[in-house]
C-alpha atoms as a PDB file:
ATOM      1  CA  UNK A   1      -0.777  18.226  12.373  1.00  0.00           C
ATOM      2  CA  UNK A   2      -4.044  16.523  13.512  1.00  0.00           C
ATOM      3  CA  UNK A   3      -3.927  14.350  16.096  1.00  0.00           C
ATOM      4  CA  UNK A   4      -3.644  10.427  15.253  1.00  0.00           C
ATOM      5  CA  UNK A   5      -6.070   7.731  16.911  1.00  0.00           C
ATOM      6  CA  UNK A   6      -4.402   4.561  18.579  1.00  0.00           C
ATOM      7  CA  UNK A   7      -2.521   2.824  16.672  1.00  0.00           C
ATOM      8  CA  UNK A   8      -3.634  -0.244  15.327  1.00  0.00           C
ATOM      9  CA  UNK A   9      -1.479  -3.002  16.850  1.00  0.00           C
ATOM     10  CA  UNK A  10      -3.079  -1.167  20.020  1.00  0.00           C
ATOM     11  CA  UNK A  11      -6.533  -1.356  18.950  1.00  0.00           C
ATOM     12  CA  UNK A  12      -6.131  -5.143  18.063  1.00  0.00           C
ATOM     13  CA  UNK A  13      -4.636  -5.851  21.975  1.00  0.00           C
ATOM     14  CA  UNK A  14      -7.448  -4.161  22.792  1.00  0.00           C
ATOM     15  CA  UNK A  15     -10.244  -6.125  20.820  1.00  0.00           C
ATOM     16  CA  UNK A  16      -9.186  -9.178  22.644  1.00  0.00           C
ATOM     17  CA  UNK A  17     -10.063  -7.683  25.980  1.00  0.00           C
ATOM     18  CA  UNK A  18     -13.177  -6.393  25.281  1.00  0.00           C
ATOM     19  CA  UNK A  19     -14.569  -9.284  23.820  1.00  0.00           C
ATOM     20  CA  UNK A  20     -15.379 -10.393  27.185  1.00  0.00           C
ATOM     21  CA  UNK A  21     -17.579  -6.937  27.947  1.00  0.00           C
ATOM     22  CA  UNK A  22     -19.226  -6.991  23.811  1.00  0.00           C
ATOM     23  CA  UNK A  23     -22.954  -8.107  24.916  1.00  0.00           C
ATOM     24  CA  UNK A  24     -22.806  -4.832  27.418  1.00  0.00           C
ATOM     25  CA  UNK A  25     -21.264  -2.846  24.751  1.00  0.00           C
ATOM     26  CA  UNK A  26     -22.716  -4.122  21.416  1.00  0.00           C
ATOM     27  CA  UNK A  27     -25.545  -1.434  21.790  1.00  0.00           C
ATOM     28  CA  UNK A  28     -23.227   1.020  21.876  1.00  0.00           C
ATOM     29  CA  UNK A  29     -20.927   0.208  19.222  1.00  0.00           C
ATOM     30  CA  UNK A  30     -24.286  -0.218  16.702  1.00  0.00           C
ATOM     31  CA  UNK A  31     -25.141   3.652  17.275  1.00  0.00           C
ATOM     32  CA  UNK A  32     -22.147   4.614  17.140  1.00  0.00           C
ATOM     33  CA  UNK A  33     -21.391   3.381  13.865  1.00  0.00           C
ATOM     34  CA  UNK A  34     -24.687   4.819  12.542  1.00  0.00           C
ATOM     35  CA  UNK A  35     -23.636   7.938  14.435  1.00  0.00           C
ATOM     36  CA  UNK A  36     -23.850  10.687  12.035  1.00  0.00           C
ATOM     37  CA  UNK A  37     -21.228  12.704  13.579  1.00  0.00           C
ATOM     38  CA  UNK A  38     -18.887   9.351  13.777  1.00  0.00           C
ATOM     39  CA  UNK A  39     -15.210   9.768  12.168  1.00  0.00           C
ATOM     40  CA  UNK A  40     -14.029   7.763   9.335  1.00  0.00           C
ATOM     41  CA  UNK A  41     -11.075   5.722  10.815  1.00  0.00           C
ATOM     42  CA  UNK A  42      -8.561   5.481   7.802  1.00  0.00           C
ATOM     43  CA  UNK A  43      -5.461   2.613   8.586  1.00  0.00           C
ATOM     44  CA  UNK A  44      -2.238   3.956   6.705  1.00  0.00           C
ATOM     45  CA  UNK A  45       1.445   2.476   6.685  1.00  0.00           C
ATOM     46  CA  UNK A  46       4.035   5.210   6.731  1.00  0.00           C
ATOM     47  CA  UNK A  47       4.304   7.677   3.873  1.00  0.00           C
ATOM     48  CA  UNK A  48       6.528  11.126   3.778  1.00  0.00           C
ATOM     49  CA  UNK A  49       8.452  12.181   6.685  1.00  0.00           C
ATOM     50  CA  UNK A  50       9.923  15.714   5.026  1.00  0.00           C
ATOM     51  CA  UNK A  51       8.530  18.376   7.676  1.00  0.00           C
ATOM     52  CA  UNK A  52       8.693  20.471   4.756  1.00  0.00           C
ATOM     53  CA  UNK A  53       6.244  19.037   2.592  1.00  0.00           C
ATOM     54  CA  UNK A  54       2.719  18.220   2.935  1.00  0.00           C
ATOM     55  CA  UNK A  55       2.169  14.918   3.928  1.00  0.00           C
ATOM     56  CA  UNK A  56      -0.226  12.760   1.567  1.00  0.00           C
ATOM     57  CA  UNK A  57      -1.914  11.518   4.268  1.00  0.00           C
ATOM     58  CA  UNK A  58      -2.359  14.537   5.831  1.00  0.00           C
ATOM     59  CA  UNK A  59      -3.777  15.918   2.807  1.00  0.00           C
ATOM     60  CA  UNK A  60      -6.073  13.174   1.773  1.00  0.00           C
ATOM     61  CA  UNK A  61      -7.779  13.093   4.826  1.00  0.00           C
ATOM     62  CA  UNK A  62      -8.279  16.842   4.804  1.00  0.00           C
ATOM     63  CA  UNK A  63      -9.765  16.335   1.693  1.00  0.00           C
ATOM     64  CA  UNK A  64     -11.814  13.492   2.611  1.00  0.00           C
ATOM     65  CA  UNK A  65     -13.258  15.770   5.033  1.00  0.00           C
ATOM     66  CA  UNK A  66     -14.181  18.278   2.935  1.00  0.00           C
ATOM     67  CA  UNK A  67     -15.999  16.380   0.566  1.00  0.00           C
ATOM     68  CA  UNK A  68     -18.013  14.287   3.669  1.00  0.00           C
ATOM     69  CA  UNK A  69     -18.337  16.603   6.159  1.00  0.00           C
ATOM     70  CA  UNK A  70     -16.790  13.768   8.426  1.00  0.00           C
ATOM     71  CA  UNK A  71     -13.867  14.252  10.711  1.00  0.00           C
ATOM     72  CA  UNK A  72     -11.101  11.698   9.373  1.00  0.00           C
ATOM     73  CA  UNK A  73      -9.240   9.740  12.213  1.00  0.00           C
ATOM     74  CA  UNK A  74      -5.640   8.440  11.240  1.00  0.00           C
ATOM     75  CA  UNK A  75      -4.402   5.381  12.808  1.00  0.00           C
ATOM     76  CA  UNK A  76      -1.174   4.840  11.668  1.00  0.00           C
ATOM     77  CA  UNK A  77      -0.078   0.981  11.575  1.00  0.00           C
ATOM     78  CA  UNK A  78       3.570  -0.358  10.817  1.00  0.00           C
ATOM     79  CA  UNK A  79       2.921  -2.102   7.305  1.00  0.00           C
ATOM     80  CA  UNK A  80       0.022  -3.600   4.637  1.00  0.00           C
ATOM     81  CA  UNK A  81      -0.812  -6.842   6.531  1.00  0.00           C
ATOM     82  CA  UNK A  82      -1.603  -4.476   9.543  1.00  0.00           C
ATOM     83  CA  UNK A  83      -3.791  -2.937   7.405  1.00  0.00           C
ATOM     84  CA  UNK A  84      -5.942  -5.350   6.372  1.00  0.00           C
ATOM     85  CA  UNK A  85      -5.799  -7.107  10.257  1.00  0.00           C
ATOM     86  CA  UNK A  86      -7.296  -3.673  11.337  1.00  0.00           C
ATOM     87  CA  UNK A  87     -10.394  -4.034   8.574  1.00  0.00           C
ATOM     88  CA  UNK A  88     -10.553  -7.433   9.310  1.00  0.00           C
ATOM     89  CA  UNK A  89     -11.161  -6.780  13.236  1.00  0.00           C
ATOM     90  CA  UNK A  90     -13.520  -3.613  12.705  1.00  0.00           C
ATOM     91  CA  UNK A  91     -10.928  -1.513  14.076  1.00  0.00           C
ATOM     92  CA  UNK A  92     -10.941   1.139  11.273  1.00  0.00           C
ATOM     93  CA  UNK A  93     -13.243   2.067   8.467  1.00  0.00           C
ATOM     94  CA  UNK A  94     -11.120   2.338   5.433  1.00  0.00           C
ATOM     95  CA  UNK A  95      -7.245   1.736   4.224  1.00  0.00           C
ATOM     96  CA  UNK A  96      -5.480   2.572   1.260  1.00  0.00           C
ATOM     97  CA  UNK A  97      -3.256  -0.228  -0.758  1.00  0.00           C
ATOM     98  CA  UNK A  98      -1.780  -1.337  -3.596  1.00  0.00           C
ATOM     99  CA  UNK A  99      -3.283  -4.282  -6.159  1.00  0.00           C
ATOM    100  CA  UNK A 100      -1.646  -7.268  -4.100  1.00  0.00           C
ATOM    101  CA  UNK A 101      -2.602  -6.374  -0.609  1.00  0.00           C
ATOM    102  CA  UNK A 102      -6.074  -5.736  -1.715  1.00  0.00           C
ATOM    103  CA  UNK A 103      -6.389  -8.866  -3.251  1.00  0.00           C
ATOM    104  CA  UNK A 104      -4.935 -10.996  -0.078  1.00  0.00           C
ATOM    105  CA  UNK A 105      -7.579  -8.481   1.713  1.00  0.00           C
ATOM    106  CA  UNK A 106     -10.532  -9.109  -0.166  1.00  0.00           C
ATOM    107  CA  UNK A 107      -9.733 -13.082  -0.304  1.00  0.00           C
ATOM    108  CA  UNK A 108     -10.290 -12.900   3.327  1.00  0.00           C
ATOM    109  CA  UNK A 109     -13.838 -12.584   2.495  1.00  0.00           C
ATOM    110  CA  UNK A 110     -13.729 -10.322   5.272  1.00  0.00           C
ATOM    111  CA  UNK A 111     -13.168  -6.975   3.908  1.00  0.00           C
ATOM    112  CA  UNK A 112     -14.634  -4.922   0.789  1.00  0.00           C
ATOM    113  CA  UNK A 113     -13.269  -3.208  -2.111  1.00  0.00           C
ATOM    114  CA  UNK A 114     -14.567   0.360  -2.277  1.00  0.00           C
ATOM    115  CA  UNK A 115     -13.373   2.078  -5.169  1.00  0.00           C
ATOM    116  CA  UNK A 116     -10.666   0.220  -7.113  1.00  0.00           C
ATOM    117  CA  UNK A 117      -8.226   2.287  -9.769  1.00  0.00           C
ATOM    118  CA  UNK A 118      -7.168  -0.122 -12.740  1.00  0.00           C
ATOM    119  CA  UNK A 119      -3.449  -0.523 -13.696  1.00  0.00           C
ATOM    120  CA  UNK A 120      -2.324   1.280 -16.572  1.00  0.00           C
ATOM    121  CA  UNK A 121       0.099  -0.708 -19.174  1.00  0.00           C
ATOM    122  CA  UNK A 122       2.966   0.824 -17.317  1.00  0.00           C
ATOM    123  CA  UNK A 123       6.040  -1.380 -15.650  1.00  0.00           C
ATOM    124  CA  UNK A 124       4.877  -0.895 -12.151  1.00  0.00           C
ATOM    125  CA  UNK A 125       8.202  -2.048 -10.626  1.00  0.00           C
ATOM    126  CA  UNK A 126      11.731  -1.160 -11.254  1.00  0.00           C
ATOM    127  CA  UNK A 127      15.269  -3.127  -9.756  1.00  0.00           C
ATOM    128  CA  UNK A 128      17.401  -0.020  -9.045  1.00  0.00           C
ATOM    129  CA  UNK A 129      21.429  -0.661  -8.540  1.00  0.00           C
ATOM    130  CA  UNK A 130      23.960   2.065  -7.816  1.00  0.00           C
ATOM    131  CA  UNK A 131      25.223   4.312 -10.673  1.00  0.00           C
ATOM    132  CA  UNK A 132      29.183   2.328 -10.470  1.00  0.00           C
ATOM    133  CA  UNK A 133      27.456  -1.354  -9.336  1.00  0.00           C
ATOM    134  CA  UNK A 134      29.435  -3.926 -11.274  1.00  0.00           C
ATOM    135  CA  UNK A 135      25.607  -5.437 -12.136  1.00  0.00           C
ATOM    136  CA  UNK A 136      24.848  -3.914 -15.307  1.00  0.00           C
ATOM    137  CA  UNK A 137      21.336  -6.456 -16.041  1.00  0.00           C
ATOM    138  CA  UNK A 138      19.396  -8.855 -14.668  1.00  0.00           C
ATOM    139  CA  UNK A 139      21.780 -11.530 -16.656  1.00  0.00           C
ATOM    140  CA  UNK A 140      24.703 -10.348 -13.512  1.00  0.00           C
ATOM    141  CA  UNK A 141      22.277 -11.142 -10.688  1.00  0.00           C
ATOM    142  CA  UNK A 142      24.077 -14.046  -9.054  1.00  0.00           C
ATOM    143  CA  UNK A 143      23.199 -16.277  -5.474  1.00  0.00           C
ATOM    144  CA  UNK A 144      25.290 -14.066  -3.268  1.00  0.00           C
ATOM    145  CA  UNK A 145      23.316 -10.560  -4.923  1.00  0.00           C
ATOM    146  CA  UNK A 146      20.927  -9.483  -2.278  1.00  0.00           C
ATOM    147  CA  UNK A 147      18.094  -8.248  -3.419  1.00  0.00           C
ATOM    148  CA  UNK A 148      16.088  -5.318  -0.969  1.00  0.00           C
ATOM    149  CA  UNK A 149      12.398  -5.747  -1.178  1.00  0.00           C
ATOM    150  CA  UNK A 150       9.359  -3.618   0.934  1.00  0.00           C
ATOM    151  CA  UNK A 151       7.642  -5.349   2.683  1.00  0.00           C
ATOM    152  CA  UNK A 152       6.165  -9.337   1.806  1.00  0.00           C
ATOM    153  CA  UNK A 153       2.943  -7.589   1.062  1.00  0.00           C
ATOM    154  CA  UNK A 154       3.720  -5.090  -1.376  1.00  0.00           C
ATOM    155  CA  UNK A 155       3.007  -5.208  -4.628  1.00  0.00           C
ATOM    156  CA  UNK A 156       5.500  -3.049  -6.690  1.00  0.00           C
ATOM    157  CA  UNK A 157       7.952  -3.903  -3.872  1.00  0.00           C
ATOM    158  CA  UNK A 158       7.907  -7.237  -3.878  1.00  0.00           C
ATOM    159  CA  UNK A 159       5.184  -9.415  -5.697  1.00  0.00           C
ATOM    160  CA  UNK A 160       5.757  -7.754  -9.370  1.00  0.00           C
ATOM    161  CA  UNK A 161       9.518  -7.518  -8.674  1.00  0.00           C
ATOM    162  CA  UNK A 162       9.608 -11.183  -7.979  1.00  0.00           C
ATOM    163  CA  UNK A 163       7.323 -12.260 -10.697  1.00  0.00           C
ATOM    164  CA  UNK A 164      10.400 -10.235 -12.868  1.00  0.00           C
ATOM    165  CA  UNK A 165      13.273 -11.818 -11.779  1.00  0.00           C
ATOM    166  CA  UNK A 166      11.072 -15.663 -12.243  1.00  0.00           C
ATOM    167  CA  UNK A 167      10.312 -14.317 -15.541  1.00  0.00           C
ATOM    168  CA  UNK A 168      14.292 -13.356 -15.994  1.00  0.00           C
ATOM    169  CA  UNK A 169      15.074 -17.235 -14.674  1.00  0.00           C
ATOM    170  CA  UNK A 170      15.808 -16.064 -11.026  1.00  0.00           C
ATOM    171  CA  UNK A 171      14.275 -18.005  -8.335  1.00  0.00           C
ATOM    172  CA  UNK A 172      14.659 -16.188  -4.867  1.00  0.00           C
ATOM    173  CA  UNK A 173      17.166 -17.913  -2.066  1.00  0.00           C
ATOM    174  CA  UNK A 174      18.440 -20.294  -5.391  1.00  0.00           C
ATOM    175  CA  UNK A 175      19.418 -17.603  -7.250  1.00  0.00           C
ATOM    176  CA  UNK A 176      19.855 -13.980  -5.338  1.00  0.00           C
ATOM    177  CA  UNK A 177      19.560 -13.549  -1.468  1.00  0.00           C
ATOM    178  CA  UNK A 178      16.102 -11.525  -0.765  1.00  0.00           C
ATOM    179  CA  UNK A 179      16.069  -9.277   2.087  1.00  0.00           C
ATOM    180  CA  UNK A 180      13.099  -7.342   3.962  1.00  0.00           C
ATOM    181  CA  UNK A 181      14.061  -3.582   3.949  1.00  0.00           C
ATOM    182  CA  UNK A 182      10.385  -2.710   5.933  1.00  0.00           C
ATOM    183  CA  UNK A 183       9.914   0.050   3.455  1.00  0.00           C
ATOM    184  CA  UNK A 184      10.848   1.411  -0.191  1.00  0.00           C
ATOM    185  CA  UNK A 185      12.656   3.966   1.517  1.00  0.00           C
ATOM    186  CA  UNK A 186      14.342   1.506   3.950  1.00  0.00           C
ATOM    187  CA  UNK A 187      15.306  -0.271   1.108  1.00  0.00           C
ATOM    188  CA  UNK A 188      17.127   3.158  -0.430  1.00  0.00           C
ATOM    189  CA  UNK A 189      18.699   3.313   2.871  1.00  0.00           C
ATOM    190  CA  UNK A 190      20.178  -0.688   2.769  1.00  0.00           C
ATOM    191  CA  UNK A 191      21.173   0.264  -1.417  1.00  0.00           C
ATOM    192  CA  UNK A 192      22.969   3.290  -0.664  1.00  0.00           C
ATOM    193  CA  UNK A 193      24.658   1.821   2.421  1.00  0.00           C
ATOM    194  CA  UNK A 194      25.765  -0.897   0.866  1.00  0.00           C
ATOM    195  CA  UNK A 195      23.384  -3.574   2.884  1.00  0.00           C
ATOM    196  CA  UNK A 196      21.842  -4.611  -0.535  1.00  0.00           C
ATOM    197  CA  UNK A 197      23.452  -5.016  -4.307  1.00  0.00           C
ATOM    198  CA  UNK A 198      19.675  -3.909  -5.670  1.00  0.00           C
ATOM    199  CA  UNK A 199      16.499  -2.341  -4.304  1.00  0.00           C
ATOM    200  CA  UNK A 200      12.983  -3.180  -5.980  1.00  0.00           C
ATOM    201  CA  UNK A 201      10.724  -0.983  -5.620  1.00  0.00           C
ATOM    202  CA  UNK A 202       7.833   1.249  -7.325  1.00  0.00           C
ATOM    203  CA  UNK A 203       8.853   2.622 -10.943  1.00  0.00           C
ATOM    204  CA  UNK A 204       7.670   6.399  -8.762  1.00  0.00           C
ATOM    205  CA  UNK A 205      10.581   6.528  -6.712  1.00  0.00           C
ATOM    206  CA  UNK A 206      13.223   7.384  -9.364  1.00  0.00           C
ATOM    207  CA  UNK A 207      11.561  10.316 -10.432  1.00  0.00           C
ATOM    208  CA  UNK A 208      11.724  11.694  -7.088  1.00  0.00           C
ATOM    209  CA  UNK A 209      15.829  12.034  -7.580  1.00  0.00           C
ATOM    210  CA  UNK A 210      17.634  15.252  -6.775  1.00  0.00           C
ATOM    211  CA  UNK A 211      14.455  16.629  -5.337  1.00  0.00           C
ATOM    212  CA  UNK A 212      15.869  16.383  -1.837  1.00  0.00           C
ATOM    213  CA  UNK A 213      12.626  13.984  -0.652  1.00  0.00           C
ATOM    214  CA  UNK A 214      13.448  11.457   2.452  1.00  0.00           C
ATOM    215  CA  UNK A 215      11.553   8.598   0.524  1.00  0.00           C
ATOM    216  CA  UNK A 216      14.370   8.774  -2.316  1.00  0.00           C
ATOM    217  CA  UNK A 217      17.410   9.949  -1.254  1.00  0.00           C
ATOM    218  CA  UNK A 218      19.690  10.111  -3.909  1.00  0.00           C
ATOM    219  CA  UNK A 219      20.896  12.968  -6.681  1.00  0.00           C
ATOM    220  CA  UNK A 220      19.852  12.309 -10.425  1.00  0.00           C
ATOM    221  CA  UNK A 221      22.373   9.692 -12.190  1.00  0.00           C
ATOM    222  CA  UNK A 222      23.503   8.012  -8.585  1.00  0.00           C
ATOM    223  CA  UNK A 223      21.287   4.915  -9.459  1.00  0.00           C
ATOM    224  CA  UNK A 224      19.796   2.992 -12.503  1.00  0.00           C
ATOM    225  CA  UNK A 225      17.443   0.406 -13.546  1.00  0.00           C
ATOM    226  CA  UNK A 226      18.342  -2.838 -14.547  1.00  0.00           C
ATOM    227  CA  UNK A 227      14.645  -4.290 -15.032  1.00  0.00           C
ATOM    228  CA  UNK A 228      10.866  -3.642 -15.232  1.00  0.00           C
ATOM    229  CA  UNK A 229       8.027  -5.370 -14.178  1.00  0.00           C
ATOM    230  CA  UNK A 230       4.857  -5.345 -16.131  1.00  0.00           C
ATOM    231  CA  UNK A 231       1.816  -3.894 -15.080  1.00  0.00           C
ATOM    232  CA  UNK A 232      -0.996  -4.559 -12.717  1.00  0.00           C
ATOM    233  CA  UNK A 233      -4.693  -5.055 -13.362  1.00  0.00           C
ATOM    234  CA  UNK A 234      -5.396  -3.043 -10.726  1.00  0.00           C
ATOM    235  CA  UNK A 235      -3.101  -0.123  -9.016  1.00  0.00           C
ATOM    236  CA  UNK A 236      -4.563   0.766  -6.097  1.00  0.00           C
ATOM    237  CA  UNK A 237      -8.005   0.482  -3.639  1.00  0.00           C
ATOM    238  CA  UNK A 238      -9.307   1.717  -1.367  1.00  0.00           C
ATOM    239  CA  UNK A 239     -11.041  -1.099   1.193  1.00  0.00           C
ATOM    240  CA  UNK A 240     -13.923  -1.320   3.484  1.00  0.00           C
ATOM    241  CA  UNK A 241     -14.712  -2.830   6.980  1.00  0.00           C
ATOM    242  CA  UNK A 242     -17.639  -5.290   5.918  1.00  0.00           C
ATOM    243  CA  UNK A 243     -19.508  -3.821   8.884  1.00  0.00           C
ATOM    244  CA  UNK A 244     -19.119  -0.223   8.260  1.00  0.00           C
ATOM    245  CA  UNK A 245     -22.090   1.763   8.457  1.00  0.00           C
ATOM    246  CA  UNK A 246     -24.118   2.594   5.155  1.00  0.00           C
ATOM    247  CA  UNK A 247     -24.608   6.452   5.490  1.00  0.00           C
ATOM    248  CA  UNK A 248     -20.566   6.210   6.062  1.00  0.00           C
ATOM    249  CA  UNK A 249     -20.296   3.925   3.176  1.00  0.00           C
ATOM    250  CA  UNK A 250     -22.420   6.087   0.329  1.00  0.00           C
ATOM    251  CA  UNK A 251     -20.235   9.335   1.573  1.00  0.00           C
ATOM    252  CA  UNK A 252     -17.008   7.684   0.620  1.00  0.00           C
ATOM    253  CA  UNK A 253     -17.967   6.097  -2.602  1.00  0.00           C
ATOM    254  CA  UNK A 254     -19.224   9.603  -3.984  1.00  0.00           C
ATOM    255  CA  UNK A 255     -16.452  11.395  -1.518  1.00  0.00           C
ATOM    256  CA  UNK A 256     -12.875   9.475  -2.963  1.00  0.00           C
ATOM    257  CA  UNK A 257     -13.252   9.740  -6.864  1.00  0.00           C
ATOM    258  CA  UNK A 258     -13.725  13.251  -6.320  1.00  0.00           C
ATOM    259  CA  UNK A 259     -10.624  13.603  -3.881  1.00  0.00           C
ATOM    260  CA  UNK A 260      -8.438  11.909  -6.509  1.00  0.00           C
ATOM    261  CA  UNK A 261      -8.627  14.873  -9.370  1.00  0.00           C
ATOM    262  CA  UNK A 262      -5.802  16.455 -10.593  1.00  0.00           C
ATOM    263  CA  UNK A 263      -6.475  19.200  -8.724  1.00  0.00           C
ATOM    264  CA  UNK A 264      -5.196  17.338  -5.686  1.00  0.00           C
ATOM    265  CA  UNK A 265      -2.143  15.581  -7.659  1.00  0.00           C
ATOM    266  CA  UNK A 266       0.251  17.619  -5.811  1.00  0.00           C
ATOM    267  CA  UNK A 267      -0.948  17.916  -2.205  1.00  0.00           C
ATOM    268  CA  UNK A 268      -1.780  13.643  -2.798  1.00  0.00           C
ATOM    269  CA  UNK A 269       1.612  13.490  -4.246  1.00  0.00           C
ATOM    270  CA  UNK A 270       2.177   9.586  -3.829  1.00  0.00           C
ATOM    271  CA  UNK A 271      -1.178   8.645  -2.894  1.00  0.00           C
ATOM    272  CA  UNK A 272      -2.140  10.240  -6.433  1.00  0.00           C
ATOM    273  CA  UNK A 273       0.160   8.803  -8.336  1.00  0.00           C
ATOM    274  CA  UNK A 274      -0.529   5.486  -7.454  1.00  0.00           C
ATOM    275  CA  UNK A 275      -3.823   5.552  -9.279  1.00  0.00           C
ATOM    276  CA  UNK A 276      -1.703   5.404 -12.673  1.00  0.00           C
ATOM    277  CA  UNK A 277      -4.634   7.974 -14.635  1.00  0.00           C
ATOM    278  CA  UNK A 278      -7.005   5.466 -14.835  1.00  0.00           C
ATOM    279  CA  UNK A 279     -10.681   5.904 -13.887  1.00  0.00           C
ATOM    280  CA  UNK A 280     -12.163   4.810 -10.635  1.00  0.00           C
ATOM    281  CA  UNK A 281     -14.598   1.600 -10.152  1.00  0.00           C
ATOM    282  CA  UNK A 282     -17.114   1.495  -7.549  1.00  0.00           C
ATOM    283  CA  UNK A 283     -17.975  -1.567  -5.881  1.00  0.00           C
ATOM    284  CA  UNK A 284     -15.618  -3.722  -8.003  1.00  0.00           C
ATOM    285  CA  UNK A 285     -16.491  -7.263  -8.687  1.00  0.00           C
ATOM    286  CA  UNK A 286     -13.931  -9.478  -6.831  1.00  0.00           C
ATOM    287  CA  UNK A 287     -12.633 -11.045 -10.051  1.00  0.00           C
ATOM    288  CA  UNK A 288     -10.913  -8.213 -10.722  1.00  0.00           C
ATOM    289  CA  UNK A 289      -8.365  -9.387  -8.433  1.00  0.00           C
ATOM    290  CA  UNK A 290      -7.995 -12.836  -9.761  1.00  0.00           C
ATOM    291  CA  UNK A 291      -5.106 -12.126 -11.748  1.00  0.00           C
ATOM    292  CA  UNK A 292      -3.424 -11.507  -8.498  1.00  0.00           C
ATOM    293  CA  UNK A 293      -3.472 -15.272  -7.418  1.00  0.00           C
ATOM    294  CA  UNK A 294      -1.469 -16.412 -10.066  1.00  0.00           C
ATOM    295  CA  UNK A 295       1.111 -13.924  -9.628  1.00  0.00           C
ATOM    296  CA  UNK A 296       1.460 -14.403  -6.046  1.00  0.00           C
ATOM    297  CA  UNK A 297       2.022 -17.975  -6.303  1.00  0.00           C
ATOM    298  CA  UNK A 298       5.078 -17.375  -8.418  1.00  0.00           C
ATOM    299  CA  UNK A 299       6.576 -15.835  -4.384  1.00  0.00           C
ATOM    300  CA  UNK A 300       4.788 -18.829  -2.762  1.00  0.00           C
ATOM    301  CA  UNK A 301       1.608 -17.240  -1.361  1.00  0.00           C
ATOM    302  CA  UNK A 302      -1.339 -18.754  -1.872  1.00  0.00           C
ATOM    303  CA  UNK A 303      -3.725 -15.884  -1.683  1.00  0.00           C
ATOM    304  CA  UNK A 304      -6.755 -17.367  -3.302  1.00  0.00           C
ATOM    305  CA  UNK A 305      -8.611 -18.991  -0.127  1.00  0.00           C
ATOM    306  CA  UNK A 306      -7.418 -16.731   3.210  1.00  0.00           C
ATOM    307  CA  UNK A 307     -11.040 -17.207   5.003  1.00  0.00           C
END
């Protein structure tokens, strides 16, 4: 397994106590991020824990390094809004989220969109209950159900799934109790315990039954659906540090639509299937996150000035 840089919620302690040594140190930071031998720093939230498999993260930033001839640096960071602090501070190159986070990133004005994958017309969330739950549809959901979400920056675990249930007439706290899991498969873990009546989360997961995977735990027929979100404009991008270097920057727009082929579908598991089929954009405008406002103010985040 290759080695993992410090993780971010280090790297942001440490920002603050080095601003007071930057003028010494500015110099050095410039060459090093024109450096041509300089690692691309990639933020990531936890994904696949089965020592058995090949980690997605792992394998994308193997591949990454294949196609750029640049070692890739993992810094592993405890969820999305971690993510985009780390791009925000110049602490990492590049991270990989979903169509919400990206959109609350970008709004920042402080970090760029890469390479953006559109949504397909797919549901991109799905409100799983336990095969024998007494909830049968989203008409049994009542104030005392408690609902398992993500993370509050996840998009097919929490903004879409909410955006459902307002559709369905279900107002969170009014009309079902919302819990943080701090993960889809924490929120598996609360479902099958008992902790939660229903777990939203990506429509990926249930696929992933009987298969014996860690992120979905549970044999074919112990759960079901009992609503689907509709899709997102945009499924997943990959976003910049504003000040990363340009010879870094051209390498991993040409680099990452070639990593995400079907070649690498299995070895990317997840990470692939996030991007939904759909072609890749390069240097998208920022509109294409728009649509994302309006959504996100149905969960009470106002996402469309965070600079």
């Amino acid at each position: 397994m290759r080695p993992r840089a410090l993780p971010a919620l280090g790297l942001l302690a440490l920002g603050t106590v080095l601003l007071a040594g930057c003028s010494a140190s500015a110099g050095a930071a410039d060459a090093a991020a024109s450096d041509p031998d300089a690692p691309i720093t990639f933020a990531t939230t936890p994904l696949g824990e089965d020592p058995g498999a090949e980690n997605p993260i792992e394998a994308f930033a193997g591949l990454v390094e294949a196609e750029t001839g640049r070692e890739v640096e993992i810094v592993d960071v405890p969820d999305y809004t971690a993510v985009v602090e780390a791009l925000r501070n110049h602490h990492v190159d590049i991270g990989f989220m979903s169509g919400f986070p990206s959109a609350l990133a970008v709004n920042t004005g402080e970090v760029d969109s890469l390479v953006a994958w559109p949504g397909n017309d797919d549901p991109v969330s799905t409100c799983l209950v336990l095969d024998g739950s007494p909830l049968e549809s989203l008409d049994d959901v009542t104030p005392e159900t408690v609902v398992a979400f993500a993370d509050p920056a996840s998009s097919s675990g929490y903004f879409m799934p909410v955006a459902m249930l307002h559709d369905a007439g279900l107002e969170k706290d009014a009309d079902y109790t919302p819990m943080f899991s701090g993960g889809h498969d924490m929120s598996f873990t609360a479902l099958k315990e008992g902790q939660a009546d229903v777990a939203c989360t990506s429509t990926i997961f249930p696929s992933m039954a009987g298969l014996g995977d860690p992120m979905f735990p549970f044999e074919k027929g112990e759960t079901r659906s009992i609503g689907e979100s509709a899709s997102m404009p945009v499924a997943v991008t990959v976003l910049a540090d504003q000040e990363l270097a340009d010879d870094k920057r051209e390498l991993l727009k040409e680099a990452l639509p070639k990593v995400f082929v079907e070649e690498n579908a299995e070895s990317l598991g997840a990470m692939f299937e996030a991007m939904q089929g759909t072609e890749p954009i390069v240097d998208p405008d920022p509109s294409i996150f728009q649509p994302f406002v309006d959504i996100a103010a149905i969960a009470d985040v106002d996402i469309s000035d965070l600079g």
